[in-house]
Protein backbone atom coordinates (compact mmCIF):
# COMPACT_ATOMS: atom_id res chain seq x y z
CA UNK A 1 64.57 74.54 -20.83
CA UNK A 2 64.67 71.46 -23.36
CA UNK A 3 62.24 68.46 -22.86
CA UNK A 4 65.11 66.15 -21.53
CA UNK A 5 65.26 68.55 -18.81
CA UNK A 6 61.68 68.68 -17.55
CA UNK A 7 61.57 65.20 -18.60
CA UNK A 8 64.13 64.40 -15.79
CA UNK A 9 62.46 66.93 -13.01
CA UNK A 10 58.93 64.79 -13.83
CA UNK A 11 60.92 62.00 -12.75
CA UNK A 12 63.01 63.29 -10.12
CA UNK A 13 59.60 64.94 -8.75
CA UNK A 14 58.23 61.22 -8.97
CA UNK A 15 60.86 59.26 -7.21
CA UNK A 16 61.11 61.76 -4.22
CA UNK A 17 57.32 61.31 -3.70
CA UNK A 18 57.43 57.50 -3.58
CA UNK A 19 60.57 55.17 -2.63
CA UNK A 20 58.70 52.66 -4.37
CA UNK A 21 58.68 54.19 -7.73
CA UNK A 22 62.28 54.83 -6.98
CA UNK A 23 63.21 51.03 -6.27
CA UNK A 24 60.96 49.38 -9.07
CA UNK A 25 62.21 51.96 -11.67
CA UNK A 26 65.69 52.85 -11.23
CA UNK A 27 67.73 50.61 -9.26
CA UNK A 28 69.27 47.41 -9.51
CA UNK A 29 70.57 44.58 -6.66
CA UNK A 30 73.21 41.61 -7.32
CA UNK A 31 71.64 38.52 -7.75
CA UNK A 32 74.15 35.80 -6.54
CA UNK A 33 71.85 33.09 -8.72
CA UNK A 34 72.51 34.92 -11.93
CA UNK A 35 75.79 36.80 -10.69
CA UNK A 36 75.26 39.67 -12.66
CA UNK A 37 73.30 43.34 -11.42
CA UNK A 38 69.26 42.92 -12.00
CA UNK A 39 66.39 45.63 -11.86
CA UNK A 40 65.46 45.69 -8.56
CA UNK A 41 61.45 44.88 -9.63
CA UNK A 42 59.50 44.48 -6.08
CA UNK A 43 57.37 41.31 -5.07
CA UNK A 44 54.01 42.18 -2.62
CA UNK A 45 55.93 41.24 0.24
CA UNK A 46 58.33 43.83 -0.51
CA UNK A 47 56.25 46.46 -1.26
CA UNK A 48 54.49 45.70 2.06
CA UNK A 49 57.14 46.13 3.92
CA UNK A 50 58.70 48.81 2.23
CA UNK A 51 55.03 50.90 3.22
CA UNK A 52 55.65 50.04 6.82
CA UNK A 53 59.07 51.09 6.98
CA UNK A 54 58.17 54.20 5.40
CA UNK A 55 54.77 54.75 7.60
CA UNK A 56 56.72 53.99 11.12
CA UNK A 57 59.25 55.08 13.00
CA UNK A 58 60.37 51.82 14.79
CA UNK A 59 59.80 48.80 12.32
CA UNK A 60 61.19 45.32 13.53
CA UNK A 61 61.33 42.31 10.67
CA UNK A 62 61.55 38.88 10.75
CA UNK A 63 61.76 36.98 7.96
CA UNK A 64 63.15 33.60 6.30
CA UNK A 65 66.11 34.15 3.94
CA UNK A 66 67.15 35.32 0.59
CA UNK A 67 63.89 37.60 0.05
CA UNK A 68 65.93 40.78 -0.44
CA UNK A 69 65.32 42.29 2.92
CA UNK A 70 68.65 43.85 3.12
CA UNK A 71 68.64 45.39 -0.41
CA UNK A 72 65.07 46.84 0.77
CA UNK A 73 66.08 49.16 3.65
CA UNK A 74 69.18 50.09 1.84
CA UNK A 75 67.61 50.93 -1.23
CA UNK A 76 65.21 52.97 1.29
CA UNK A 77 68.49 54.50 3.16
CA UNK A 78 69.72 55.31 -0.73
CA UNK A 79 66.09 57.25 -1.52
CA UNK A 80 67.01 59.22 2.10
CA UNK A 81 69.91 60.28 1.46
CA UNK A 82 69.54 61.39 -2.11
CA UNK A 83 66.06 62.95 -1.85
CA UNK A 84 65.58 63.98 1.81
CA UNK A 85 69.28 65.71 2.53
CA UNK A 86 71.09 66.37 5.02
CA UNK A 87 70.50 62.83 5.56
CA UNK A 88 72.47 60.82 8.29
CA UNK A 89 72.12 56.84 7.85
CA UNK A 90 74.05 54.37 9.99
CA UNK A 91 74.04 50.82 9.15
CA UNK A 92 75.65 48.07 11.53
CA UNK A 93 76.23 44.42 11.09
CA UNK A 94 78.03 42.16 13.69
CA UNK A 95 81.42 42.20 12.22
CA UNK A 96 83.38 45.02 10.77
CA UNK A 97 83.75 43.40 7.54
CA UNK A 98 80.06 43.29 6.79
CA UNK A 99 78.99 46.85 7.61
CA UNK A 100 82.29 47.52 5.20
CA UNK A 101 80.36 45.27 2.75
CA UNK A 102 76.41 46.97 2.90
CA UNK A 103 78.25 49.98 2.63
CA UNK A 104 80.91 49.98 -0.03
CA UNK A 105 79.52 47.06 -1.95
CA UNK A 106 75.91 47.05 -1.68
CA UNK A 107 74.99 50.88 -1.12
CA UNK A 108 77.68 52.28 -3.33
CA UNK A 109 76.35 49.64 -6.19
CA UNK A 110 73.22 50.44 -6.00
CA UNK A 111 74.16 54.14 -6.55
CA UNK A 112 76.33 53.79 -9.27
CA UNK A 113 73.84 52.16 -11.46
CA UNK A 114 71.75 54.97 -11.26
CA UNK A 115 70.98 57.23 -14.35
CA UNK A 116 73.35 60.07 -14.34
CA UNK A 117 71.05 62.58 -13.35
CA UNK A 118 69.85 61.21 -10.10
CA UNK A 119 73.65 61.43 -8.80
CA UNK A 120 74.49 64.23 -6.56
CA UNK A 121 78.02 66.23 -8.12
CA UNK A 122 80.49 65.09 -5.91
CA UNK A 123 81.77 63.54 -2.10
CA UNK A 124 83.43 65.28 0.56
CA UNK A 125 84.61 62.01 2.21
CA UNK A 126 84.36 58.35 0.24
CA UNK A 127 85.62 55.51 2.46
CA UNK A 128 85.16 51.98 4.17
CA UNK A 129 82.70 53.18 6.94
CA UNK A 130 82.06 56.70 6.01
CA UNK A 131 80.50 58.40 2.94
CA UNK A 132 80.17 62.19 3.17
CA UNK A 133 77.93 63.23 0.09
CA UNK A 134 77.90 66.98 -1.42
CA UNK A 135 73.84 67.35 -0.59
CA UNK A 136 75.08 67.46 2.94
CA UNK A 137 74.04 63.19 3.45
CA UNK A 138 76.23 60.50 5.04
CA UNK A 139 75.96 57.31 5.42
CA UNK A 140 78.37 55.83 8.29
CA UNK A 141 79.19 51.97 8.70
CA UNK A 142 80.30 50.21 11.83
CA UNK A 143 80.00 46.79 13.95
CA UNK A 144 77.75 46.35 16.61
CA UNK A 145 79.94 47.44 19.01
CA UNK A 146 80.18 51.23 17.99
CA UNK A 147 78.54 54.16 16.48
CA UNK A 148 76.56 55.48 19.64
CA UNK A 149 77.57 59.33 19.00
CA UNK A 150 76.21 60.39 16.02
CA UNK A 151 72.36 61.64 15.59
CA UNK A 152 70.90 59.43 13.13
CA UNK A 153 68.07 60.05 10.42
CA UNK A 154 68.10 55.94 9.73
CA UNK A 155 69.37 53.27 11.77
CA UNK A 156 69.78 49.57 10.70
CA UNK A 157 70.63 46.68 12.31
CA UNK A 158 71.19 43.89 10.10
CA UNK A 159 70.94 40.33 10.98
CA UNK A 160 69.90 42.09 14.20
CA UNK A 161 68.85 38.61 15.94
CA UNK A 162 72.70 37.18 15.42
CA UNK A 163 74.18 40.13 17.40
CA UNK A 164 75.26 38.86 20.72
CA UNK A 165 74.21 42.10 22.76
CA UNK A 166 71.51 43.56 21.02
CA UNK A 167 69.97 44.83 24.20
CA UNK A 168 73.13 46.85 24.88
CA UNK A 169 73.23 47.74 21.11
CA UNK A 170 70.01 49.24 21.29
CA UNK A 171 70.59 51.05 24.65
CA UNK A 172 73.05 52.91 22.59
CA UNK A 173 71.73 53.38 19.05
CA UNK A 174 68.10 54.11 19.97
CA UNK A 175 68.69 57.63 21.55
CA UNK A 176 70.53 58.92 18.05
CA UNK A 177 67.08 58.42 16.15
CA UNK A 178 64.93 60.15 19.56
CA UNK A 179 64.16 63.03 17.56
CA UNK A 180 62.47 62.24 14.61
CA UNK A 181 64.85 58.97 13.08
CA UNK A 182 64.40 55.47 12.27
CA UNK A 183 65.63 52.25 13.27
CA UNK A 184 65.45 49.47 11.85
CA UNK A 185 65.72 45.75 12.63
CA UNK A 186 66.45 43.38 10.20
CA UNK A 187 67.06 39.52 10.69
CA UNK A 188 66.07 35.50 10.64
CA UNK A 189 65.52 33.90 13.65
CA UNK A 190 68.63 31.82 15.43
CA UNK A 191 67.05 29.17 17.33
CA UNK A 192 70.24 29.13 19.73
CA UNK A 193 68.38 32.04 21.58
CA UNK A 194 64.63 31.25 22.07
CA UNK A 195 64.57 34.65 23.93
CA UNK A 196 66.66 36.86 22.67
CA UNK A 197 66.00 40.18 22.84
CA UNK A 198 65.10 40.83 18.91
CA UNK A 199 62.51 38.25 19.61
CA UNK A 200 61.27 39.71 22.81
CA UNK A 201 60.65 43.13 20.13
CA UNK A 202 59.39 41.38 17.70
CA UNK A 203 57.01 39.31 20.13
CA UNK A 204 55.70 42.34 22.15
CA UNK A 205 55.62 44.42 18.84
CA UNK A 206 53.00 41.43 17.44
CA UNK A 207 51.04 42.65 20.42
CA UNK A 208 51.22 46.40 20.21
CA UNK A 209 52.98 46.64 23.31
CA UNK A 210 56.03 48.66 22.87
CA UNK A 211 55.57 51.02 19.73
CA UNK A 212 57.46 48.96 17.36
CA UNK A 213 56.01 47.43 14.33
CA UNK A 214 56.37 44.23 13.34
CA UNK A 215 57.07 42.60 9.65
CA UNK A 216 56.97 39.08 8.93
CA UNK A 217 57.71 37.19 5.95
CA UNK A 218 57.58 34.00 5.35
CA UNK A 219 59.40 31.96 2.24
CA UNK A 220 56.95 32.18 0.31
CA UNK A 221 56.92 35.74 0.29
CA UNK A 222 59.68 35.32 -2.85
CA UNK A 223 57.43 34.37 -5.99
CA UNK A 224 59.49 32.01 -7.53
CA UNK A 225 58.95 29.07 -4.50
CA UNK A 226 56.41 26.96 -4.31
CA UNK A 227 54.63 23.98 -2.74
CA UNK A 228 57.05 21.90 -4.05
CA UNK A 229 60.12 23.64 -4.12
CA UNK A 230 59.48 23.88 0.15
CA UNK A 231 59.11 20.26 0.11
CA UNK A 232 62.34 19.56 -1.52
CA UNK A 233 63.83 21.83 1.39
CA UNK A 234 62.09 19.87 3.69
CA UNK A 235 62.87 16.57 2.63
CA UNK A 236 66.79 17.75 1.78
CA UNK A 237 66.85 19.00 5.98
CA UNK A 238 64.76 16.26 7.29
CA UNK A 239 67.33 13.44 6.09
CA UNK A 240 70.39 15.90 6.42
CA UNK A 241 69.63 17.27 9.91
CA UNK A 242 67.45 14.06 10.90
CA UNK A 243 64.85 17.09 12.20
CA UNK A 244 62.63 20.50 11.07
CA UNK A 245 65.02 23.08 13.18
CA UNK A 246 67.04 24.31 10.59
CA UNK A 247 63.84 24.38 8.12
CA UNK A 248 61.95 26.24 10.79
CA UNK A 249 65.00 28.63 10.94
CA UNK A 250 65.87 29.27 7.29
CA UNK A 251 62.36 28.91 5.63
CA UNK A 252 59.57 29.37 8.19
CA UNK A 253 56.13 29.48 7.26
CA UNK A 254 54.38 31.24 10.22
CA UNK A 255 56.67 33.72 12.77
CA UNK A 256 55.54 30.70 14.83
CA UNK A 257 57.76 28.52 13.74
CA UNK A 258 60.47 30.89 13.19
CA UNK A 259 60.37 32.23 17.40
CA UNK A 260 60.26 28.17 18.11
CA UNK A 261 63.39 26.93 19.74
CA UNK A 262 65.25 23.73 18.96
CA UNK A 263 63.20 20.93 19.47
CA UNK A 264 65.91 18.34 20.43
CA UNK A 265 65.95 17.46 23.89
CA UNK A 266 62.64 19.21 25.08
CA UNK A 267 60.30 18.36 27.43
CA UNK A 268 57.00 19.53 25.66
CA UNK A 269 56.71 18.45 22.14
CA UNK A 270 56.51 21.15 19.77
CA UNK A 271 53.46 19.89 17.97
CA UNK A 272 51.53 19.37 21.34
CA UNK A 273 52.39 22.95 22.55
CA UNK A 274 51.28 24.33 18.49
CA UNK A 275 47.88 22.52 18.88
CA UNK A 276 47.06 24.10 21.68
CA UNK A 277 48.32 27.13 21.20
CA UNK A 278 45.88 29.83 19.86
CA UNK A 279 47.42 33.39 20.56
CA UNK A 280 45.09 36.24 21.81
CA UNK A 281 46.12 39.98 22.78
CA UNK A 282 45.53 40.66 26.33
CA UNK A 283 42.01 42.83 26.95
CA UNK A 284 42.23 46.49 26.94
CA UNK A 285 39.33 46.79 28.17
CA UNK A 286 39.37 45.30 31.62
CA UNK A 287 36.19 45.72 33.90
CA UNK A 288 36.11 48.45 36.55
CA UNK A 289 36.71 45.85 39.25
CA UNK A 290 39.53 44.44 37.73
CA UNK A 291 42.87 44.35 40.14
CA UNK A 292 44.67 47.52 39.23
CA UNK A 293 47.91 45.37 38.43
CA UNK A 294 50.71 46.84 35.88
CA UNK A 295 51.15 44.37 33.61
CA UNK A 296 48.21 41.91 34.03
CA UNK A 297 47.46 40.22 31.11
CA UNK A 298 43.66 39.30 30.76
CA UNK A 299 42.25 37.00 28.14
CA UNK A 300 39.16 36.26 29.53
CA UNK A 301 37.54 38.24 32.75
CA UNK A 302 36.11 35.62 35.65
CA UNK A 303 32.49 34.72 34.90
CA UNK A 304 30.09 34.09 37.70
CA UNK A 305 29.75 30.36 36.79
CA UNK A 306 33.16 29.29 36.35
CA UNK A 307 35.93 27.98 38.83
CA UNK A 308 39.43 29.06 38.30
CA UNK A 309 43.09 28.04 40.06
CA UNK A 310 46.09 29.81 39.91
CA UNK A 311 49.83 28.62 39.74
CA UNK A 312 52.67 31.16 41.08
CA UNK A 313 56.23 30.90 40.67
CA UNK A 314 57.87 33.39 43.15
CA UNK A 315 61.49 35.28 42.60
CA UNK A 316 63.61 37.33 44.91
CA UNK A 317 62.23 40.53 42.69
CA UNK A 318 65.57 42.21 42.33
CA UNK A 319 66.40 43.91 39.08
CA UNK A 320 68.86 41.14 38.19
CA UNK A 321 66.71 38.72 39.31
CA UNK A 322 64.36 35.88 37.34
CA UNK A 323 60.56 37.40 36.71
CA UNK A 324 58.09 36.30 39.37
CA UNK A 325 55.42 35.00 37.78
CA UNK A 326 52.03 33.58 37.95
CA UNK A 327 49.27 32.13 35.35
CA UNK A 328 44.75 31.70 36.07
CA UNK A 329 43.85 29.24 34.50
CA UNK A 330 39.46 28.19 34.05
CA UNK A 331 39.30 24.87 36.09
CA UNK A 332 37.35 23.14 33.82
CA UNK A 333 38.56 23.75 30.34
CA UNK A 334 42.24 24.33 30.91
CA UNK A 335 41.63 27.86 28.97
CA UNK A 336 43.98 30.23 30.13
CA UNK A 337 42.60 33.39 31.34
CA UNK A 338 45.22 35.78 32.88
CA UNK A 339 48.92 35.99 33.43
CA UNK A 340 51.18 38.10 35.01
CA UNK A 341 55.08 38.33 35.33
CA UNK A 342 57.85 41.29 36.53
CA UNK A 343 60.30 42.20 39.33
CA UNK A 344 57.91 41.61 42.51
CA UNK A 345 59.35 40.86 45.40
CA UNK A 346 57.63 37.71 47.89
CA UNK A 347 55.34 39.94 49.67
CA UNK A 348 54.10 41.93 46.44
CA UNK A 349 53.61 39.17 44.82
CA UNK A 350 51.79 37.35 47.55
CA UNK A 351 49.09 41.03 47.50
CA UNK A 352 48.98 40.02 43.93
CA UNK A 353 47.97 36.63 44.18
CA UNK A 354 45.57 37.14 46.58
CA UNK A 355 44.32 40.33 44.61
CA UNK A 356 43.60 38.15 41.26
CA UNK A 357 42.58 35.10 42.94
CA UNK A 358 39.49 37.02 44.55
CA UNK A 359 38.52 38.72 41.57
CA UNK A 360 38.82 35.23 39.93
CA UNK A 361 35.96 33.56 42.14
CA UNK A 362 38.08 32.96 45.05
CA UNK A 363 40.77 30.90 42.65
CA UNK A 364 42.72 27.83 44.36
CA UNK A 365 46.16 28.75 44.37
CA UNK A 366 49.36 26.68 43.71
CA UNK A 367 52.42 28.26 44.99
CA UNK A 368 56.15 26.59 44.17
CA UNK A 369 57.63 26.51 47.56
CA UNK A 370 61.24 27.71 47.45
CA UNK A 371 63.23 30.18 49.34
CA UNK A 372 61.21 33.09 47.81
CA UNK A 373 57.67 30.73 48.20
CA UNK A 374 58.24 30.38 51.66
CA UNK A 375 57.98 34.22 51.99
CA UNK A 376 54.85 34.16 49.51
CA UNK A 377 53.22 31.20 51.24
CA UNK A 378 53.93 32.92 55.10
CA UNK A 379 52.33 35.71 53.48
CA UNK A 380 48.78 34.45 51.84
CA UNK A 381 48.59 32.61 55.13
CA UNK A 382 48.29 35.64 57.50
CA UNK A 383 46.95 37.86 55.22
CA UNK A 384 44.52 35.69 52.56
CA UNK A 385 41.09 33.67 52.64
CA UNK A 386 42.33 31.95 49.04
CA UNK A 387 42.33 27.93 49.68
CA UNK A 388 46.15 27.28 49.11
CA UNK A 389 46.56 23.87 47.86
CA UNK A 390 49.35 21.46 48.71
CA UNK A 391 51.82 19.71 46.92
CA UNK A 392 52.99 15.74 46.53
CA UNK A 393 54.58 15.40 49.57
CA UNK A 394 51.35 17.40 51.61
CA UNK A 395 52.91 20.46 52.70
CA UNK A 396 51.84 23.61 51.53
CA UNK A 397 52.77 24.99 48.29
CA UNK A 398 55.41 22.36 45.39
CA UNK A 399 58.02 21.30 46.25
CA UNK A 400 60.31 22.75 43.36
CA UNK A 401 63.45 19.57 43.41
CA UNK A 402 63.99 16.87 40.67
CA UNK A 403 60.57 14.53 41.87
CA UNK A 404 58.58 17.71 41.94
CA UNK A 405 59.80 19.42 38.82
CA UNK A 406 59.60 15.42 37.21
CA UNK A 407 55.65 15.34 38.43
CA UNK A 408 55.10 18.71 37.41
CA UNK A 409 56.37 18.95 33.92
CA UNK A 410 54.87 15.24 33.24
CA UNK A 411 51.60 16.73 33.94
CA UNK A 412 52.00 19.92 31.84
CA UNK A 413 52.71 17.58 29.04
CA UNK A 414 50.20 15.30 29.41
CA UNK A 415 47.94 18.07 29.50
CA UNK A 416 49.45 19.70 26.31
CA UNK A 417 49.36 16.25 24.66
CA UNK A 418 45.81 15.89 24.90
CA UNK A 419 44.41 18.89 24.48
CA UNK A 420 43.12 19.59 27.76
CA UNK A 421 44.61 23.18 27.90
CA UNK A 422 44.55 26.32 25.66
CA UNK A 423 47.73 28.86 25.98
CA UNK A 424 47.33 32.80 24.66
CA UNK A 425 50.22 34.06 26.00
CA UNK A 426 53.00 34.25 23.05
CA UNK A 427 55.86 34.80 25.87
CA UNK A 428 54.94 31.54 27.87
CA UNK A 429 54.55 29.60 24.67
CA UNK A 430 58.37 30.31 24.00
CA UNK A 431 59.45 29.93 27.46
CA UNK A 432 57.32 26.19 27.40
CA UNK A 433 58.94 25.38 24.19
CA UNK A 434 62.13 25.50 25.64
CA UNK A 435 61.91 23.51 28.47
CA UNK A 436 65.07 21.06 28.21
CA UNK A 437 63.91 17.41 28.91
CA UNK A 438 67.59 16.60 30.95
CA UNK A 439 67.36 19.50 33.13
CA UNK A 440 63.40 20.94 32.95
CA UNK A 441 64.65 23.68 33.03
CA UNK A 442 65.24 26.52 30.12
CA UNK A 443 68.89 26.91 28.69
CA UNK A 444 71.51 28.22 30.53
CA UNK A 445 70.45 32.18 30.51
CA UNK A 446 67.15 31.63 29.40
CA UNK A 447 64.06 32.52 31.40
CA UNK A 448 61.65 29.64 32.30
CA UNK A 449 58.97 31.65 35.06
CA UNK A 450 56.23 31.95 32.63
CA UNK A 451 56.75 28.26 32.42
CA UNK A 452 56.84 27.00 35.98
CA UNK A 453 53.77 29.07 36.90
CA UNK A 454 51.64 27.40 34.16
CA UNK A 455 52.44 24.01 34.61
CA UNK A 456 51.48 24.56 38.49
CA UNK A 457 48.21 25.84 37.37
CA UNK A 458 47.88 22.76 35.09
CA UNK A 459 48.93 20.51 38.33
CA UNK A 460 46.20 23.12 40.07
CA UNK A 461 43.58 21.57 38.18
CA UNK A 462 44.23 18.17 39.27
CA UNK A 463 43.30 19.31 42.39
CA UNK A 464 39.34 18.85 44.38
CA UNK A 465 36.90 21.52 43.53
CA UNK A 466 35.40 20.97 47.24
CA UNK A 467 35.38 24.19 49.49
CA UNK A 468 37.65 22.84 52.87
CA UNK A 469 37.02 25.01 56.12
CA UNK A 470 41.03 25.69 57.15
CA UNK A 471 41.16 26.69 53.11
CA UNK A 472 44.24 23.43 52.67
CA UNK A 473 44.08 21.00 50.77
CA UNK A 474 46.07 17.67 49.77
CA UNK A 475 47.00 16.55 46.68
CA UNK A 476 46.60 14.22 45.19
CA UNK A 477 43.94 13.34 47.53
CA UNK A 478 44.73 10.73 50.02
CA UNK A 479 43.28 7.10 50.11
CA UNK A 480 39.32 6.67 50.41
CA UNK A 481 39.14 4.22 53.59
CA UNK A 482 37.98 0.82 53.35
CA UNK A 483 34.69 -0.15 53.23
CA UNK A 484 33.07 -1.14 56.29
CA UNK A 485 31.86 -4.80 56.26
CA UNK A 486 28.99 -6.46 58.36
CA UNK A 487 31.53 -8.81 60.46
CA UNK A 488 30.29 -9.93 64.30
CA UNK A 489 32.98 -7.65 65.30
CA UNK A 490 32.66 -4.71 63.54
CA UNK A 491 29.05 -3.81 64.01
CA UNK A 492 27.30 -0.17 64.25
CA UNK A 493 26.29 1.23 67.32
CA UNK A 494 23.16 1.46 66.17
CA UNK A 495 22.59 -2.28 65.67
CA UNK A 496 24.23 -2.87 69.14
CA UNK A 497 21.46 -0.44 70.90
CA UNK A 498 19.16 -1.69 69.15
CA UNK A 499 20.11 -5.39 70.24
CA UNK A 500 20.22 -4.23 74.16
CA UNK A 501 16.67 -2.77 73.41
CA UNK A 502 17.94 1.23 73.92
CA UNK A 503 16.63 3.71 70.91
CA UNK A 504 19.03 5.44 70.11
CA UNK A 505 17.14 8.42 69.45
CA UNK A 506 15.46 8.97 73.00
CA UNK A 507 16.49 10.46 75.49
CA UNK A 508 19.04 9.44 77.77
């Protein structure tokens, strides 16, 4: 064996043990700046996310744009399918055309600028959306709408957060990588879709809740921006757009910004929701006399000393139906301490309610009174000591039509405005944020339960502390009466006993 031989096994031996030593070494990417093919030479951002994609199974990514993303996981399908045969990689993109281009462009470019002797011999099959490779690998291309049949070593779903049914997508890609695959998620936010389902991943993933992992990067994950060149962005979008929405999209600086919706036309400035917004994880460790709830979300368990209301917005608890929601919230320093939102119908909801509110100190509870909070409300009344409060119009429960919604949103944002609150939850945050100011309601599609049940625990708070004996209570409180005044004709008994010469404390 001559030493160009081993020479080339040392190296072979080396890239197969790292896909970063692969990438940095021996491949190269098209850089549309230059227009010419470049050594693909990884920034820290990169090479972070490159060690969670290779660490985890399901790895979601959200990042602003041109950082090389896409070039990342394919160079990572390339090192598959060339050092881990009989690899099967499928790659989809929302239209045709592009899953053509990552694979017979991109892919097949970065392979042929490899050194000859990382090249496998020859290809059973070499076109558009399929290429069959001698080591037994294949790589297959389609749009979102097919590729559900095949067992997959490495899925990826590029600009996943542009794909118009991702959910469905999913449904069908995710049981090709069951045994022992990867998928892959790939995309910038689009702002059109506060709560699209990439961002309800990515979102849950920040929180461990659903075994993905999530990636951010921000724009100045690419080394060649910064301080200033951002500020050129901003200033070029600010006069060109006449707002931050499209900076937020295409250059975010926090995941923050990038999960924001729009800003036009909403109810709840962003800035007043961001200063108030400090995200926590729910508790895992919930005390032994903690409501045994699915899904409760605790930030802060009830302490002895504190006072606590509770805003609930009820659904019909259908599988097609809007969450039912509801939101504790500490009395006192608007900090919100628990939330909870699924599929319950009216009278599980109601056991909830009244199952939280105890363990929260006997929590005031603010119920929105539509068809479903009738049921809710009928409910806590036969079955619940909780003080249920009542709305603007004094009836039990709000009154959920344009005056009510008007009162209660202007008191959500008054409360945001000055501080008086403090949100964890990242899922209300969104919903909150996208709160239209015409309609107060979220965009057509969009869920806005998280929402509702918050502001009514900010409105909640507005509410007397004092303990009432039927457990009602009006809001806002009514009009203290008038002053009595020392008039001949409106005197106390007392002084008229006392005037007839009777004591008034004897005995009759």
């Amino acid at each position: 064996m001559n030493d160009g031989n081993i020479l080339y096994r040392k190296e072979i031996y080396k890239c197969r043990r790292s896909v970063e030593y692969f990438l940095d070494t021996y491949c190269q990417i098209y850089d549309g700046t230059s227009g010419a093919w470049v050594p693909f030479r990884l920034w820290p951002g990169q090479q972070r996310t490159l060690q969670s994609i290779a660490a985890h199974r399901l790895t979601i990514i959200l990042k602003a744009r041109q950082l090389g993303l896409t070039w990342l996981v394919l160079g990572f399908a390339l090192w598959l399918i060339l050092f881990h045969p009989a690899a099967t990689v499928l790659f989809f993109s929302r239209r045709d055309e592009e899953a053509v281009d990552l694979l017979k462009f991109r892919l097949r470019g970065l392979y042929e600028r490899l050194p000859d002797w990382l090249k496998v011999q020859a290809f059973v099959t070499d076109n558009e959306h399929e290429w069959y490779w001698s080591n037994g690998s294949r790589v297959l291309a389609f749009p979102t709408t097919a590729g559900d049949s095949y067992s997959a070593t490495l899925a990826i779903v590029d600009e996943a957060d542009l794909v118009p049914d991702l959910g469905k997508l999913l449904s069908s890609v995710k049981p090709t990588i069951d045994g022992g695959g990867r998928l892959i998620l790939v995309s910038r936010a689009d702002k059109s879709r506060p709560q699209s389902p990439f961002k309800r991943i990515y979102s849950a993933a920040t929180q461990h809740q659903n075994g993905w992992t999530a990636v951010f990067l921000p724009w100045s994950a690419r080394p060649d921006r910064d301080q200033t060149w951002y500020e050129n962005q901003r200033a070029e979008i600010l006069h060109r757009t006449g707002g931050l929405d499209d900076l937020h999209e295409q250059y975010p600086a926090t995941d923050v910004e990038a999960l924001l919706p729009r800003t036009q036309d909403k109810r709840i400035a962003p800035e007043w929701l961001l200063q108030c917004f400090q995200e926590q994880r729910p508790r895992a460790d919930l005390p032994a006399d903690a409501p045994a709830i699915p899904g409760l979300e605790v930030y802060t368990a009830p302490q002895a000393d504190r006072s606590y209301v509770l805003g609930a917005d009820p659904a019909e608890g259908n599988p097609t139906s809007d969450d039912s929601a509801l939101t504790v919230i500490d009395r006192d320093s608007g900090d919100e301490v628990a939330a909870l939102a699924g599929k319950f119908q009216p009278s599980t909801l109601a056991a909830h309610i009244n199952s939280i509110g105890q363990w929260y100190n006997h929590a005031d509870v603010l119920v929105e009174r539509n068809n479903h909070g009738h049921a809710v409300l009928l409910w806590l009344g036969d079955h619940s000591r909780l003080r249920r409060l009542r709305g603007y119009d004094r009836r039990d429960g709000w009154l959920s039509n344009s005056k009510g919604k008007a009162i209660l949103y202007d008191q959500a944002a008054d409360a945001f405005r000055e501080r008086q609150t403090s949100l964890h939850s990242r899922a209300t945050f969104i919903q909150l944020a996208s709160i239209e100011g015409s309609t107060l309601r979220a965009p057509e599609g969009e869920a806005d339960d998280r929402a509702d049940s918050y502001a009514l625990a900010c409105m909640a708070r507005t509410a007397p502390a004092e303990y009432c004996p039927d457990h009602l209570v009006w809001w806002p409180l009514p009009p203290s009466p008038a002053p009595v005044t020392e008039s001949p004709n409106n005197r106390s008994l007392r002084q008229i006993m006392d005037e007839i010469g009777l004591n008034l404390d004897d005995d009759l």
